[in-house]
Protein backbone atom coordinates (compact mmCIF):
# COMPACT_ATOMS: atom_id res chain seq x y z
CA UNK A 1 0.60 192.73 230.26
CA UNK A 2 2.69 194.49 232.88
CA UNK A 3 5.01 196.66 230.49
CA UNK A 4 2.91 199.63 230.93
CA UNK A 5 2.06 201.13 234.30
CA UNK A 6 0.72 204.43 236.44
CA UNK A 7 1.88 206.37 239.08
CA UNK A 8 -0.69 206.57 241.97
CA UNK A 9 -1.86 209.82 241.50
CA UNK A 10 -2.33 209.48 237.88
CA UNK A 11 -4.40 207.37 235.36
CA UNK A 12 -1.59 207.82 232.61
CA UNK A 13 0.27 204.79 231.32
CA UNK A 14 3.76 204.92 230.37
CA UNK A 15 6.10 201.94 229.01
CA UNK A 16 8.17 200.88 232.24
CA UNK A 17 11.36 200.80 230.26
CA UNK A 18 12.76 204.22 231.44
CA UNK A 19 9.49 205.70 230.26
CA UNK A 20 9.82 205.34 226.27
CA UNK A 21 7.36 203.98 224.71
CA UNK A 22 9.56 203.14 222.19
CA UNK A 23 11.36 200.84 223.92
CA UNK A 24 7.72 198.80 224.52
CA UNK A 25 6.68 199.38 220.75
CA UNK A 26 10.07 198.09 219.52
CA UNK A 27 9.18 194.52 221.32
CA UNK A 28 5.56 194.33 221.37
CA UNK A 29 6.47 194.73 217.33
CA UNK A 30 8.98 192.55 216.72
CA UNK A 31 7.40 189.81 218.81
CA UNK A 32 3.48 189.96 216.97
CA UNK A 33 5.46 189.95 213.42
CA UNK A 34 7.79 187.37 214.61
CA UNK A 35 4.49 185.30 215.68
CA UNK A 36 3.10 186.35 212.22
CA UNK A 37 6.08 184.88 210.07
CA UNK A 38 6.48 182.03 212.05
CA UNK A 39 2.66 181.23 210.80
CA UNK A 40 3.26 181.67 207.40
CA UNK A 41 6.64 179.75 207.33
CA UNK A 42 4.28 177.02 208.84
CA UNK A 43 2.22 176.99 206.45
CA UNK A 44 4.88 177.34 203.51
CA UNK A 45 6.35 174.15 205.57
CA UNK A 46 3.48 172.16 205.05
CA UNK A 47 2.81 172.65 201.84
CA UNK A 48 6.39 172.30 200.43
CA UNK A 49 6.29 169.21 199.33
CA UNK A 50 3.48 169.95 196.94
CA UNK A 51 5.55 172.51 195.53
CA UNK A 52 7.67 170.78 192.07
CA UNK A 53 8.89 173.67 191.01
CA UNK A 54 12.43 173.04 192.46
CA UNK A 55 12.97 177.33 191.83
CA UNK A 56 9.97 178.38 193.71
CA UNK A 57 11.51 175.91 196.48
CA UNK A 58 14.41 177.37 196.36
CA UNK A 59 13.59 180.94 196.72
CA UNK A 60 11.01 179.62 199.83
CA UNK A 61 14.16 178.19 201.40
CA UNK A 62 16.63 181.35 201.00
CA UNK A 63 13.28 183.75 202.33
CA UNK A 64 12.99 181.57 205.29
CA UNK A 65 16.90 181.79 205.76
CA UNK A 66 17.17 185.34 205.32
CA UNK A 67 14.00 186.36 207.66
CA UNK A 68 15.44 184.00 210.41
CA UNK A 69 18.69 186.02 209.39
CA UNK A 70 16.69 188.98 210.12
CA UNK A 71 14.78 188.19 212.63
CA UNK A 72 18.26 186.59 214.75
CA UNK A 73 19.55 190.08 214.37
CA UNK A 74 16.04 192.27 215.30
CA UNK A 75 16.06 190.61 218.43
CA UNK A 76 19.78 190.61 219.48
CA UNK A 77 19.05 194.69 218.44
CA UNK A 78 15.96 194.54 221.04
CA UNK A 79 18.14 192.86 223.68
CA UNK A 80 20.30 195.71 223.87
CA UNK A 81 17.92 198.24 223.45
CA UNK A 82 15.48 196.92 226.29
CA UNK A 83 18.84 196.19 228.59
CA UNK A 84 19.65 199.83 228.05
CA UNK A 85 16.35 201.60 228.60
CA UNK A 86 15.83 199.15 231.54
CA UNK A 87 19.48 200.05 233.18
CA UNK A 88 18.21 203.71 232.85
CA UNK A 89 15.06 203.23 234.91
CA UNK A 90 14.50 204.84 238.06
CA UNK A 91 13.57 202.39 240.73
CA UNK A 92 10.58 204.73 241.82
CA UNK A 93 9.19 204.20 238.70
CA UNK A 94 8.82 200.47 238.77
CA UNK A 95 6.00 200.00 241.45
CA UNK A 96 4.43 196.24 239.77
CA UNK A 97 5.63 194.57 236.71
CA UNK A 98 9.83 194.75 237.11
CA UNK A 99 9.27 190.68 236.94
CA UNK A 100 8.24 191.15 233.67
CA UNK A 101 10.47 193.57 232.36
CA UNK A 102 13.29 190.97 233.33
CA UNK A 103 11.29 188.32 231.60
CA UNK A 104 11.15 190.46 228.02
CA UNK A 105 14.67 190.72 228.45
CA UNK A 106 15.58 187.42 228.87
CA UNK A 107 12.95 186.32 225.70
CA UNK A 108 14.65 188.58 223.49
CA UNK A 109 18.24 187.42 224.75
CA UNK A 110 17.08 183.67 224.26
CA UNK A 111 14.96 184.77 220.99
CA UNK A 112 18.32 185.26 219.18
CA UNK A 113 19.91 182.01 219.49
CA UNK A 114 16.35 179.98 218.49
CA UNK A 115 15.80 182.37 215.38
């Protein structure tokens, strides 16, 4: 809720991360699709033992490997790229919200060892 914020005098958001909105895209992204797969995984989970097809089982098994393969990478990729951006940040830019910018960075650092 805090990534984006305003300079006094203006009514303009920008991303707090050194002012690229990429850098606030990249996680807001990866974290809603993350949240996404992680519901249909669940639901793959709880239905796999209905599933007797042992092939159809076994492809469900290597996607789920492969995305958390993904995934483990995506976010070790959004570590470094928030760590930069945030390095490059001019403390007059960071007014409210710098407690959260530290707190996206250390999700996506822990992110990649629980994916």
């Amino acid at each position: 809720g805090e990534g984006y914020t305003n300079v006094a005098s203006s009514s303009q958001l920008f991303c707090i991360f050194n002012r690229n909105e990429d850098a606030c895209r990249y996680g807001i992204g990866i974290g809603v699709l993350a949240f996404l797969a992680c519901i249909f995984f669940f639901m793959v989970d709880v239905y796999f033992p209905q599933i007797s097809n042992t092939t159809d089982r076994k492809y469900l098994v290597l996607a789920d490997l492969g995305f958390s393969g993904l995934w483990t990478f995506l976010w070790f990729v959004g570590f470094c790229f928030l760590t930069n951006q945030w390095s490059r940040t001019r403390a007059e830019d960071v007014y409210i919200g710098a407690d959260s910018a530290r707190a996206a960075i250390t999700f996506s650092f822990f992110s990649i060892f629980s994916w």
